[in-house]
C-alpha atoms as a PDB file:
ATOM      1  CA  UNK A   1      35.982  46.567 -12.299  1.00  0.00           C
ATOM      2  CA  UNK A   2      35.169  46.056  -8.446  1.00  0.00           C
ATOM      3  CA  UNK A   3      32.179  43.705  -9.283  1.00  0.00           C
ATOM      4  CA  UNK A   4      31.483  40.173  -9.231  1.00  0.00           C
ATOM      5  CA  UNK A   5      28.660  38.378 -10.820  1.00  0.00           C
ATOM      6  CA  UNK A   6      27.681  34.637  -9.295  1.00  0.00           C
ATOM      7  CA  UNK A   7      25.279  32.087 -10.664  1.00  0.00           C
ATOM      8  CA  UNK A   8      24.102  30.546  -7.614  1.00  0.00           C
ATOM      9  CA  UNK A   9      21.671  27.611  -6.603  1.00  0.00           C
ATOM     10  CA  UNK A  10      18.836  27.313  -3.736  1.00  0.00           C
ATOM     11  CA  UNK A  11      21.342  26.804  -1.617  1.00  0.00           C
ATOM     12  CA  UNK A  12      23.698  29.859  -2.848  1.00  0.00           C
ATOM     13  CA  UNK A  13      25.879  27.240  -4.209  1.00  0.00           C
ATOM     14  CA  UNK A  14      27.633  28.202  -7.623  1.00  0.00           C
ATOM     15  CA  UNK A  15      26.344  25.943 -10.657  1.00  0.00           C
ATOM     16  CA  UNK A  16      28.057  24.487 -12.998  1.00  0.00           C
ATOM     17  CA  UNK A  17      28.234  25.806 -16.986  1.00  0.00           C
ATOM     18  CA  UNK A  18      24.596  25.921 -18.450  1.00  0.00           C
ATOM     19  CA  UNK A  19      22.553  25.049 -15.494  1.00  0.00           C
ATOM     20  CA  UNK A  20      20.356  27.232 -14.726  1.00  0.00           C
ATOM     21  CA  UNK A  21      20.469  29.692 -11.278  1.00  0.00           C
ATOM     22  CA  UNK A  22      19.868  33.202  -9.501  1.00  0.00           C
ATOM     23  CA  UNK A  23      22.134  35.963 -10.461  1.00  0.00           C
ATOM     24  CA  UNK A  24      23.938  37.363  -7.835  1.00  0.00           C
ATOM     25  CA  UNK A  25      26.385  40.470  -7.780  1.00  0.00           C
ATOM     26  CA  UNK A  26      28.572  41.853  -5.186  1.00  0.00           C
ATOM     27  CA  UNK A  27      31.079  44.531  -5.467  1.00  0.00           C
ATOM     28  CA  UNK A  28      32.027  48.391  -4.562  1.00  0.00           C
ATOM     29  CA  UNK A  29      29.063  49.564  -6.529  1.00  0.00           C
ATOM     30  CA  UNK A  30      26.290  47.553  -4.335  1.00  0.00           C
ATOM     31  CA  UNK A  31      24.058  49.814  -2.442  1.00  0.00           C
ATOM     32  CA  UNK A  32      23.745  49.508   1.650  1.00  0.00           C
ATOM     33  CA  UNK A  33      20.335  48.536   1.680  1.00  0.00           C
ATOM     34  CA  UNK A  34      16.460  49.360   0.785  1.00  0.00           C
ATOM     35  CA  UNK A  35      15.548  52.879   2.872  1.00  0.00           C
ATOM     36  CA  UNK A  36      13.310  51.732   5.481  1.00  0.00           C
ATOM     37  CA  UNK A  37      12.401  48.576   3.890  1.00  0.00           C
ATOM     38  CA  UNK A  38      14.268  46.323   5.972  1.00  0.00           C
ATOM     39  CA  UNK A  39      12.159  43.052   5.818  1.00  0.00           C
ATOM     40  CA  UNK A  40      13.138  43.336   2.030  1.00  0.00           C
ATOM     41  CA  UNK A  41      16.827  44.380   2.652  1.00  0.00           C
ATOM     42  CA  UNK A  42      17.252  41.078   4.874  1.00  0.00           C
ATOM     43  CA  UNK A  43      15.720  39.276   1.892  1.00  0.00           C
ATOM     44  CA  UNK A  44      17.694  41.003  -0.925  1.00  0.00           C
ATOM     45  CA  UNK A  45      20.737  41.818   0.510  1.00  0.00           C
ATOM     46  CA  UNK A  46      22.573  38.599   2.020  1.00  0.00           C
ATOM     47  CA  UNK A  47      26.377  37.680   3.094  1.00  0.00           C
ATOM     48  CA  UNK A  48      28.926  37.192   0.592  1.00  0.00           C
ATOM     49  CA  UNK A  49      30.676  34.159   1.514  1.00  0.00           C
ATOM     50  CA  UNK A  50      32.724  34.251  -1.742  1.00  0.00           C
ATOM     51  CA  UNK A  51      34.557  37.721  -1.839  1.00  0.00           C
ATOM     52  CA  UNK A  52      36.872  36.845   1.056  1.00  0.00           C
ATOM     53  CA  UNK A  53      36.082  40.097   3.041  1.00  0.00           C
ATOM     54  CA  UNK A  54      34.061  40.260   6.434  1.00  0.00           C
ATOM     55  CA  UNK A  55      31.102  41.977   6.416  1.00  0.00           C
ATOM     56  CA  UNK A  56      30.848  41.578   2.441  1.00  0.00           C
ATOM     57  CA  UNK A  57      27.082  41.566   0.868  1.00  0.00           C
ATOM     58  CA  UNK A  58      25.773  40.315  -2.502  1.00  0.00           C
ATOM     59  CA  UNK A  59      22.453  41.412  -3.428  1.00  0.00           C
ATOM     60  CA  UNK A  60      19.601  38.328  -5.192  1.00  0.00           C
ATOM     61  CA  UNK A  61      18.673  39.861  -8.316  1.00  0.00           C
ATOM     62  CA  UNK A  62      15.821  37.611  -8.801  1.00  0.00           C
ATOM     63  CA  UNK A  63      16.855  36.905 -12.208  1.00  0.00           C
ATOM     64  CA  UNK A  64      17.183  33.669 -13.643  1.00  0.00           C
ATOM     65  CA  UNK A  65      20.441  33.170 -15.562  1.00  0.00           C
ATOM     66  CA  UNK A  66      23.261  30.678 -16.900  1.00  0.00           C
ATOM     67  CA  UNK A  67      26.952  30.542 -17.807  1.00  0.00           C
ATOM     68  CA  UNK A  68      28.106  29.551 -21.324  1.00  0.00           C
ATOM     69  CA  UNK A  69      30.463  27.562 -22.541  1.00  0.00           C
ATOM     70  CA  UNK A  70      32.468  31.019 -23.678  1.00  0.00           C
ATOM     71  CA  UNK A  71      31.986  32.966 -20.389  1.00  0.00           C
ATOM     72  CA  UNK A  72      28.776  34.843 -21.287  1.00  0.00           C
ATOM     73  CA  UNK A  73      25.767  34.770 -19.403  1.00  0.00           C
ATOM     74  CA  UNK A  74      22.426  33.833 -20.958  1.00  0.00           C
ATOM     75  CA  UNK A  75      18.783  35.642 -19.164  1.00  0.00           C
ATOM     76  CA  UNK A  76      16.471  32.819 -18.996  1.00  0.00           C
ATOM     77  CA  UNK A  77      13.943  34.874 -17.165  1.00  0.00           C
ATOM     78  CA  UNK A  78      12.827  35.741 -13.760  1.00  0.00           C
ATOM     79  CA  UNK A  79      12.903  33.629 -10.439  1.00  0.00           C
ATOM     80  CA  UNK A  80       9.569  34.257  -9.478  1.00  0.00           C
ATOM     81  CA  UNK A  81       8.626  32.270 -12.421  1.00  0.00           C
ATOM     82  CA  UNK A  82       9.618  29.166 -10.854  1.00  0.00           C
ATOM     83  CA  UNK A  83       6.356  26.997 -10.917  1.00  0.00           C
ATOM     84  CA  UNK A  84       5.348  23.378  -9.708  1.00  0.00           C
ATOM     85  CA  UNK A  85       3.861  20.589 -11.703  1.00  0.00           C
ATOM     86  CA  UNK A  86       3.120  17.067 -11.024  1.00  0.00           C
ATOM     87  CA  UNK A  87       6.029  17.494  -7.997  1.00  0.00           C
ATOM     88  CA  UNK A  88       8.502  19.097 -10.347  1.00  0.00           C
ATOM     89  CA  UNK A  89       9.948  22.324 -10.048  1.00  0.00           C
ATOM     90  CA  UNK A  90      10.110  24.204 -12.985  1.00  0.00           C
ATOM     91  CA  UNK A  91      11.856  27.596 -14.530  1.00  0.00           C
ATOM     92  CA  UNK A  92       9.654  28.622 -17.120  1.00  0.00           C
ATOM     93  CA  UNK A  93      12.479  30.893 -18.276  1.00  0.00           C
ATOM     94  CA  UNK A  94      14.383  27.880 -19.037  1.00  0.00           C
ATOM     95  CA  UNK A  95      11.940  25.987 -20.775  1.00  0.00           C
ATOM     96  CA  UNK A  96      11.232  29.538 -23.275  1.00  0.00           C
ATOM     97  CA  UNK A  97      15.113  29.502 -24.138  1.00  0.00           C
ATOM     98  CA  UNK A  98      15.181  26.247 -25.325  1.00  0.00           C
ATOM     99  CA  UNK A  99      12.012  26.708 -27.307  1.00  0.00           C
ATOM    100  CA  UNK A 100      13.702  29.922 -28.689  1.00  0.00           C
ATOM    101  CA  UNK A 101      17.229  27.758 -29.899  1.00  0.00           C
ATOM    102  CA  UNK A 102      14.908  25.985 -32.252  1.00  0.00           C
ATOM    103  CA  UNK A 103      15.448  28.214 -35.488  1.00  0.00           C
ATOM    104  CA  UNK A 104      11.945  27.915 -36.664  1.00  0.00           C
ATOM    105  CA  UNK A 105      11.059  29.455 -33.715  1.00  0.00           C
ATOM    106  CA  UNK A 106      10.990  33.175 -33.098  1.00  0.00           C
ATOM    107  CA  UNK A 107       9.289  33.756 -29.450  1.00  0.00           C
ATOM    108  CA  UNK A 108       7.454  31.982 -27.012  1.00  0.00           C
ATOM    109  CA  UNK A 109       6.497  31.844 -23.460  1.00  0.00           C
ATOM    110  CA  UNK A 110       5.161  29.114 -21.205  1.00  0.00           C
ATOM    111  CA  UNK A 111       2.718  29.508 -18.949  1.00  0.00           C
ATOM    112  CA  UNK A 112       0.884  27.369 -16.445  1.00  0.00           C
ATOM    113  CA  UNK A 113      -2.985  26.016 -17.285  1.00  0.00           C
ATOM    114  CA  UNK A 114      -5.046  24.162 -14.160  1.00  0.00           C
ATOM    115  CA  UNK A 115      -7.099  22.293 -17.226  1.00  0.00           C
ATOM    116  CA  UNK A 116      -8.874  20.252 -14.211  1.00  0.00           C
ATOM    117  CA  UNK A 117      -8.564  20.737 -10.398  1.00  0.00           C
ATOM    118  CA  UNK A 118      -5.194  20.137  -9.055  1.00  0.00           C
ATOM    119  CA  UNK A 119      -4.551  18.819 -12.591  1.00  0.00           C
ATOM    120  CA  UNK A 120      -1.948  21.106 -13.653  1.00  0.00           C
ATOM    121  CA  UNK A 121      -0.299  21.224 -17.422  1.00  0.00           C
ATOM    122  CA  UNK A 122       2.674  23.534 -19.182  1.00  0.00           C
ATOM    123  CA  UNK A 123       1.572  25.106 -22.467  1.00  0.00           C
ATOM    124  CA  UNK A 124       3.809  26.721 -24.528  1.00  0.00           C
ATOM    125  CA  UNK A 125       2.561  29.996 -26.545  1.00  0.00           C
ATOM    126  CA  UNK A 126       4.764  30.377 -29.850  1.00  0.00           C
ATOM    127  CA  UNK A 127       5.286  32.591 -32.814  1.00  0.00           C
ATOM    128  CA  UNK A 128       7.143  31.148 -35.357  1.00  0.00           C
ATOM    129  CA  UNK A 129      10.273  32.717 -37.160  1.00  0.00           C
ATOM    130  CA  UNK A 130       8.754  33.247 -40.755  1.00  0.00           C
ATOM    131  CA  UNK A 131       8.196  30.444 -43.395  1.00  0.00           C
ATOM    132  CA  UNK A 132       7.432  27.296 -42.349  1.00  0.00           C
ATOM    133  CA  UNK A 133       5.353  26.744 -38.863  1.00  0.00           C
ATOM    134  CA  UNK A 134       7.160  24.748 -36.693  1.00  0.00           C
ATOM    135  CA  UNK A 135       5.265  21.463 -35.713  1.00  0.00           C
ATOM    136  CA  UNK A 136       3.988  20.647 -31.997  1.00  0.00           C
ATOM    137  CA  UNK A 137       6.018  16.974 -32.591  1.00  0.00           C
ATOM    138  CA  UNK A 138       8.942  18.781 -33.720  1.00  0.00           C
ATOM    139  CA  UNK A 139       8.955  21.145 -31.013  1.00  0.00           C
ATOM    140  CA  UNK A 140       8.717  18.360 -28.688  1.00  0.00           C
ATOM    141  CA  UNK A 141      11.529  16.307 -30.054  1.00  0.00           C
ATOM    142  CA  UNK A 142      13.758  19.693 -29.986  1.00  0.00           C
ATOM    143  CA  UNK A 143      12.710  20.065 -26.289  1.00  0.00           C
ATOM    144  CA  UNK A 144      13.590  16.609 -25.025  1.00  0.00           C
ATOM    145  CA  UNK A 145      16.987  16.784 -26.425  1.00  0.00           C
ATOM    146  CA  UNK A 146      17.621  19.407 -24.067  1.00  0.00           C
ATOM    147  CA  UNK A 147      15.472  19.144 -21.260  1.00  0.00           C
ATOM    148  CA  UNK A 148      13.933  16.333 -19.253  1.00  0.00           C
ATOM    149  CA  UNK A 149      10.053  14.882 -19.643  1.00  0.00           C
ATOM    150  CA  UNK A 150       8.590  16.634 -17.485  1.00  0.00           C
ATOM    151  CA  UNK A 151       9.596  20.195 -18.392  1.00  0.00           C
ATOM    152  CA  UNK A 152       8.300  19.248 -22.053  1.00  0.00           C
ATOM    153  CA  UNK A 153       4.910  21.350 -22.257  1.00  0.00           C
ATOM    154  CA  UNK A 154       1.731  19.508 -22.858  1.00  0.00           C
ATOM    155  CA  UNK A 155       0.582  21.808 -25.281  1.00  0.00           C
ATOM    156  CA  UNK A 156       1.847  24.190 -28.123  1.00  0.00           C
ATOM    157  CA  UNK A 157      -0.335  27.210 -29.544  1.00  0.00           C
ATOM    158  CA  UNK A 158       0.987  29.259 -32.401  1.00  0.00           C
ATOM    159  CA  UNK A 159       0.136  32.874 -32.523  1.00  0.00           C
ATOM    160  CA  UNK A 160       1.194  35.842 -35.123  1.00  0.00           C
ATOM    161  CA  UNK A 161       2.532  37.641 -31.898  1.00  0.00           C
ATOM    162  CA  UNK A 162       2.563  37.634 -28.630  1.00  0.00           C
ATOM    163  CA  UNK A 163       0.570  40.273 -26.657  1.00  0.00           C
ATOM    164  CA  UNK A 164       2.375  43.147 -25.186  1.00  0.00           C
ATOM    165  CA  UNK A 165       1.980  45.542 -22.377  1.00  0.00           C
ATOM    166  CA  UNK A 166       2.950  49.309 -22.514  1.00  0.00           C
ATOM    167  CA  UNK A 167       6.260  48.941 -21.783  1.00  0.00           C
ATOM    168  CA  UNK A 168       7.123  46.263 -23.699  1.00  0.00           C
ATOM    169  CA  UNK A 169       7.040  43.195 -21.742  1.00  0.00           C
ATOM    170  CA  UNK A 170       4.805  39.849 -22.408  1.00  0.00           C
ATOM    171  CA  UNK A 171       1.569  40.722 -21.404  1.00  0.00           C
ATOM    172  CA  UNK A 172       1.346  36.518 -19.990  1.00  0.00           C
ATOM    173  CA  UNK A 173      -2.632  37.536 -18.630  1.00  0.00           C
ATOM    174  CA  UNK A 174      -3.725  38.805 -22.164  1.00  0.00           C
ATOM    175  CA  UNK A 175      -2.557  35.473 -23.360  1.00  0.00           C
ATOM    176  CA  UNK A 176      -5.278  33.457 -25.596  1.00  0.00           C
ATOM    177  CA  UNK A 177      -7.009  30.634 -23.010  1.00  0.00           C
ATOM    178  CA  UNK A 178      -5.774  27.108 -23.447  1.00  0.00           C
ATOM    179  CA  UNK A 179      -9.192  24.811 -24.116  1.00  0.00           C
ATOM    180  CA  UNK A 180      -7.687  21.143 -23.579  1.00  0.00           C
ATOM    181  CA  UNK A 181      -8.852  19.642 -26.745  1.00  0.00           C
ATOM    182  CA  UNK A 182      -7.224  16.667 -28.918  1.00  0.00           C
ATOM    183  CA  UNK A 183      -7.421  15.733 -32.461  1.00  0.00           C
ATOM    184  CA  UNK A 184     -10.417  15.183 -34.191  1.00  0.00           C
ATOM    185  CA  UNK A 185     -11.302  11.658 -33.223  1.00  0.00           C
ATOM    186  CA  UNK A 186      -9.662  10.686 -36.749  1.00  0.00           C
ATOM    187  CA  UNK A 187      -9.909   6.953 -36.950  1.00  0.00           C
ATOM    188  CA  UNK A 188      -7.675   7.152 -40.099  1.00  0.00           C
ATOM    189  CA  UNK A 189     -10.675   5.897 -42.658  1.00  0.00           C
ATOM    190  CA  UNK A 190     -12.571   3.358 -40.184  1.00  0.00           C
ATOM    191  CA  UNK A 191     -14.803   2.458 -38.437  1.00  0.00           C
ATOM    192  CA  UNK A 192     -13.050   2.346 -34.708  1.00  0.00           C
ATOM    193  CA  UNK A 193     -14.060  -1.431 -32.871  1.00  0.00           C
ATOM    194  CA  UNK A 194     -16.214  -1.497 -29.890  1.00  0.00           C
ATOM    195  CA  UNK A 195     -13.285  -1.809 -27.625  1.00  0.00           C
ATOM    196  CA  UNK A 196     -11.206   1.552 -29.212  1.00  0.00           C
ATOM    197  CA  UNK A 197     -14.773   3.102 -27.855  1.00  0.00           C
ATOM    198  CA  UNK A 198     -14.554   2.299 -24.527  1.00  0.00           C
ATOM    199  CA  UNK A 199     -10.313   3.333 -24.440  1.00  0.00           C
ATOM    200  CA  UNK A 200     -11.123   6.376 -25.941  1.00  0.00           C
ATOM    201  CA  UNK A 201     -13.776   7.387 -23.362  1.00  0.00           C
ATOM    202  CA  UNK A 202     -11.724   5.904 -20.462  1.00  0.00           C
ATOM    203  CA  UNK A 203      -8.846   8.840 -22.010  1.00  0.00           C
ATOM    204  CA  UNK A 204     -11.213  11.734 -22.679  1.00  0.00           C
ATOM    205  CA  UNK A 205     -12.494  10.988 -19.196  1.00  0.00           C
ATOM    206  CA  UNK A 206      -8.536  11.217 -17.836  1.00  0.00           C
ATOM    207  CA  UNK A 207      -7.195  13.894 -19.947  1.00  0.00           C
ATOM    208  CA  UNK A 208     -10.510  15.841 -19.919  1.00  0.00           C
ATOM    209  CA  UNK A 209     -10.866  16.055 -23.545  1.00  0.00           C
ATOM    210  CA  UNK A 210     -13.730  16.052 -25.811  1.00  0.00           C
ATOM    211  CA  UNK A 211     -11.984  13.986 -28.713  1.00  0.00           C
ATOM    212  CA  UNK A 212      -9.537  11.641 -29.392  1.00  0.00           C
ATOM    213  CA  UNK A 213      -7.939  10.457 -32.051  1.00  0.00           C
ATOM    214  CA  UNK A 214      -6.862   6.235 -32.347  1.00  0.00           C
ATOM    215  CA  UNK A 215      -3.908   6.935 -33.322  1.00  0.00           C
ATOM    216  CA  UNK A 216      -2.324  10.060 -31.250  1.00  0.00           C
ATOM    217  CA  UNK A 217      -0.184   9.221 -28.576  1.00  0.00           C
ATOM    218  CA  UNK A 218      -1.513   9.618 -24.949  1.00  0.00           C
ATOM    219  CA  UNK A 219       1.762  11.113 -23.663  1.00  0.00           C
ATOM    220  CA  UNK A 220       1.676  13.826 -26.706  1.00  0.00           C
ATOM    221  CA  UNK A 221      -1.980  15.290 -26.476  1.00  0.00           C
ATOM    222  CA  UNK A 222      -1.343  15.445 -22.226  1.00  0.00           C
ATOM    223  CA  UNK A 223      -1.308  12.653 -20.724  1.00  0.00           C
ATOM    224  CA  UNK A 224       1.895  11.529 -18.426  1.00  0.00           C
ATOM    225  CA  UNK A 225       2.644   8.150 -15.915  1.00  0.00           C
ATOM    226  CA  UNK A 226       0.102   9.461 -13.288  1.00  0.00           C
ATOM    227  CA  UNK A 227      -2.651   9.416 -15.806  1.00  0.00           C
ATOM    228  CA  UNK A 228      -0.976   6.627 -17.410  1.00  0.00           C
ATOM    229  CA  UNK A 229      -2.014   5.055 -13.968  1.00  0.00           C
ATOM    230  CA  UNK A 230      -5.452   6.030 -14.204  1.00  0.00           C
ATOM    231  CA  UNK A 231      -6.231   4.645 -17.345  1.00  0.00           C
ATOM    232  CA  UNK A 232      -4.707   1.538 -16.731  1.00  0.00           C
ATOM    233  CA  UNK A 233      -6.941   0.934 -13.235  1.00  0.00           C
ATOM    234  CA  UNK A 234     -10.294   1.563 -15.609  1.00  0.00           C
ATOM    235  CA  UNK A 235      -9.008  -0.660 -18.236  1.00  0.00           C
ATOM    236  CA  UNK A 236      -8.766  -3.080 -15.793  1.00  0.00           C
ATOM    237  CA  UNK A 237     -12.107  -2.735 -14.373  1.00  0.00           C
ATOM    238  CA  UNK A 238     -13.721  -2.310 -17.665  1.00  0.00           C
ATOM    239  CA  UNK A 239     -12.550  -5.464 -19.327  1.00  0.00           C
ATOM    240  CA  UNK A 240     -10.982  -7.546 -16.698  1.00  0.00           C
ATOM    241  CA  UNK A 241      -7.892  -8.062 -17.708  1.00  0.00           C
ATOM    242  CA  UNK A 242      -4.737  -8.014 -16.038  1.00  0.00           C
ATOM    243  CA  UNK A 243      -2.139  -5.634 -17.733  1.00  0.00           C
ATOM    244  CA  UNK A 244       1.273  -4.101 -16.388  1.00  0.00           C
ATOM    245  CA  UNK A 245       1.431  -0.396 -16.558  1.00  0.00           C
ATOM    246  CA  UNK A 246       5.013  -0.413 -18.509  1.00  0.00           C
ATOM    247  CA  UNK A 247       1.882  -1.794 -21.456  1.00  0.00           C
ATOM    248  CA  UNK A 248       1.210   1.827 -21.751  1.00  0.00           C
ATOM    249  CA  UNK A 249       4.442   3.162 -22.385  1.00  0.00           C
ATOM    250  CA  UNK A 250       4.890   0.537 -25.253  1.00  0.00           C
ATOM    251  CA  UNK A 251       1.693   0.908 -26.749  1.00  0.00           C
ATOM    252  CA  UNK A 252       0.716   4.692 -26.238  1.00  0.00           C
ATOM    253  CA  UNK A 253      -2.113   5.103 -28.524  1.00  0.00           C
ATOM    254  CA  UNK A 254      -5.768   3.721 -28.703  1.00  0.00           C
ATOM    255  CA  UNK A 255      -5.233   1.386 -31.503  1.00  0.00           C
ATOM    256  CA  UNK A 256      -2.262  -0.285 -30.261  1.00  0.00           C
ATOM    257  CA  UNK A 257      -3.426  -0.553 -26.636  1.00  0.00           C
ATOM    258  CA  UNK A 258      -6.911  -1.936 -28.005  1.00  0.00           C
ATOM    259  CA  UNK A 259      -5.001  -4.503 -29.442  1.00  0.00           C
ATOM    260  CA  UNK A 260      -3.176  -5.724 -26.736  1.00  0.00           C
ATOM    261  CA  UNK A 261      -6.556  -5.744 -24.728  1.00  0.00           C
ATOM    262  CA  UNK A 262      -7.751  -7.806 -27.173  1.00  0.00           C
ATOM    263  CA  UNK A 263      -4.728  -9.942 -26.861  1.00  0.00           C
ATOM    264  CA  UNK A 264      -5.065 -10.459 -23.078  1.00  0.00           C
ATOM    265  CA  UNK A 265      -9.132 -11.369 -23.615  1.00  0.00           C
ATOM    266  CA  UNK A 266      -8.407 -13.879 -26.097  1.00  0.00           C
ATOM    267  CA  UNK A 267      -5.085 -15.330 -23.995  1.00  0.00           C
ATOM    268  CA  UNK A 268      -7.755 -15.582 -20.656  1.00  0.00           C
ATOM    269  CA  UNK A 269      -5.173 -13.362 -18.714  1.00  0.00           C
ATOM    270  CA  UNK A 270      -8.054 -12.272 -16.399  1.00  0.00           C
ATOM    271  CA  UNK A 271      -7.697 -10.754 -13.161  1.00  0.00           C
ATOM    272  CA  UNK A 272      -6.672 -12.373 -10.270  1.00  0.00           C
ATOM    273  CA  UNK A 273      -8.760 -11.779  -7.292  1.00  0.00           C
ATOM    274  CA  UNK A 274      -6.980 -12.011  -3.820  1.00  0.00           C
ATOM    275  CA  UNK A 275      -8.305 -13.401  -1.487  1.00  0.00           C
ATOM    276  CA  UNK A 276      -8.748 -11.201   1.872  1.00  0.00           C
ATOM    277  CA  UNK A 277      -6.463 -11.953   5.049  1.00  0.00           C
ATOM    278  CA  UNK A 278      -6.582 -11.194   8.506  1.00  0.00           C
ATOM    279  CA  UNK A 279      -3.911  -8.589   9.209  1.00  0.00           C
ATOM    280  CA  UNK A 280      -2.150  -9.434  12.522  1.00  0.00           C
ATOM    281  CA  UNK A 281      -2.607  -6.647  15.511  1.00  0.00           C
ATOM    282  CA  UNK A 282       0.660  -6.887  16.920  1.00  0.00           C
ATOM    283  CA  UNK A 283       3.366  -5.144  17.657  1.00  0.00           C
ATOM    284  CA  UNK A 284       6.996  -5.709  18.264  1.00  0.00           C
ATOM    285  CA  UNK A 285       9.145  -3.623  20.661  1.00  0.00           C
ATOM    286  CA  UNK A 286      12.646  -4.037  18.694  1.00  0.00           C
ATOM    287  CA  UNK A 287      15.991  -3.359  20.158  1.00  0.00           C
ATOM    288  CA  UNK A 288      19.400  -3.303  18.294  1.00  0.00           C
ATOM    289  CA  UNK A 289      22.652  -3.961  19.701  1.00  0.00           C
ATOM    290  CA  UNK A 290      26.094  -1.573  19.208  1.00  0.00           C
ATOM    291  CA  UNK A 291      27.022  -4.718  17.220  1.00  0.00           C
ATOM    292  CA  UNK A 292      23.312  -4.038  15.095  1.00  0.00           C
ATOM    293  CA  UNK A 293      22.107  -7.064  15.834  1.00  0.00           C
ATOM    294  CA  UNK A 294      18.307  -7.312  16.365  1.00  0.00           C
ATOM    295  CA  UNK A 295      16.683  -8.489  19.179  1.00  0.00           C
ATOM    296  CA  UNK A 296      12.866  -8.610  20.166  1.00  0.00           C
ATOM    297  CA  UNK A 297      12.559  -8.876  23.492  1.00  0.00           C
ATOM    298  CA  UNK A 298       8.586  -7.879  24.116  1.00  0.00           C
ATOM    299  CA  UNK A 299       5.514  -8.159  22.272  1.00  0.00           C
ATOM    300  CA  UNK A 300       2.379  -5.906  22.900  1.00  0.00           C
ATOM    301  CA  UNK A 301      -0.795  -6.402  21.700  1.00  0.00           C
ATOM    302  CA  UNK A 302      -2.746  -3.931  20.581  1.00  0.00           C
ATOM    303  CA  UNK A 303      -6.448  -3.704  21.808  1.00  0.00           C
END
């Protein structure tokens, strides 16, 4: 009674049902403020634009939550676990939950791993419910069902629990160090060609691995459409070819994009050097009308 509980956005906007946002609570029972804290209290304690009454306060609790389809509210996590990769923003809190909703699964957490310099992956730590261990390709087709690509983690180590601190909480620093590592190099009974070589170097260079495996699939053992653009660029210089980048996505492991190398050498689709032009050093002083046409009235060249 005499409290309200709202499930905001960045911009203190409410969310809709099972989105993810900062819990928020405003009512009779909110304190005034943090005694003589008041950098934090500015922070903490903000207006309440929904409760209809001037001069009302919520207070950010810095938890990360979400409404459910029957009312209740699912913890995801805290706020401050918000991280960054490859441009995304990420809840962490939200990417453990749906691990969790797998029923093979009985705890995890995701943490972030800098495997190279600015080269930053998700790795998911994960204790399985009892039975039969969950499989890193299962897990990732249960997480892509529910979240998007880029919130999938890169890697998945199973451990008998997870470590703990004194009072109670994931201990996420005593966690076990993530080595970036790939199959065995498994070439399935064969002898791999001299052109599966050079791809696999070109994508233990990339991915920073010491092996890989012909037949694992780049965007399963780390790799994603920025280093998707790497190895395409080397491929190109190391067998001069000319090959679209979409290639990758359609043939994601060694093996298949050997082939299609092979393919392009034996077609002659080499590539095409362009020629170099002179760039012209002017520029254009453009004016546009009420009406928007476009006029160009003066032309400057630049020394």
């Amino acid at each position: 009674a005499q409290t309200s509980i709202y499930i905001l956005d960045v911009r203190q906007e409410v969310v809709p049902i099972g989105v993810a946002g900062e819990l928020y609570t405003s009512g009779e029972g909110l304190a005034r403020c943090y005694e003589g804290r008041a950098e934090q209290t500015a922070e903490r304690f903000v207006p309440d634009p929904y409760s209809g009454r001037a001069g009302a306060r919520m207070y950010r609790t810095g938890d990360l939550c979400r409404y459910r389809g029957d009312g209740e509210i699912d913890y995801l996590g805290r706020v401050d676990q918000q991280v960054k990769v490859r441009g995304y923003r990420i809840e962490l809190g939200e990417v453990e939950a749906a691990l969790v909703s797998h029923p093979m699964v009985k705890e995890a957490v995701v943490v972030v791993r800098e495997v190279r310099e600015a080269d930053k992956k998700l790795v998911a730590y994960v204790v399985s419910a009892g039975g039969e261990e969950v499989t890193a390709s299962e897990m990732r087709r249960h997480l892509r069902e529910k979240l998007p690509d880029y919130m999938v983690p890169t890697a998945f180590v199973k451990l008998d629990k997870l470590p703990m601190t004194p009072n109670g909480k994931v201990d996420r620093k005593a966690l076990p160090a993530y080595k970036a590592e790939s199959g065995a190099g498994a070439t399935e009974g064969r002898q791999a060609s001299e052109v599966e070589q050079v791809v696999a170097g070109i994508w233990k260079e990339v991915l920073g691995v010491e092996e890989v495996g012909i037949e694992e699939n780049f965007f399963e053992v780390g790799g994603h459409s920025l280093l998707a653009t790497q190895v395409m660029a080397r491929v190109r210089e190391a067998f001069g070819v000319e090959m679209e980048l979409r290639r990758m996505f359609e043939a994601a492991t060694v093996a298949d994009l050997s082939l299609l190398i092979e393919k392009a050498r034996n077609n002659g689709t080499k590539v095409k050097k362009k020629a170099i032009t002179r760039v012209s050093r002017e520029l254009y002083s453009v004016k546009v009308s009420p009406d928007g046409e476009i006029t160009i009235p003066d032309k400057v060249k630049i020394r």
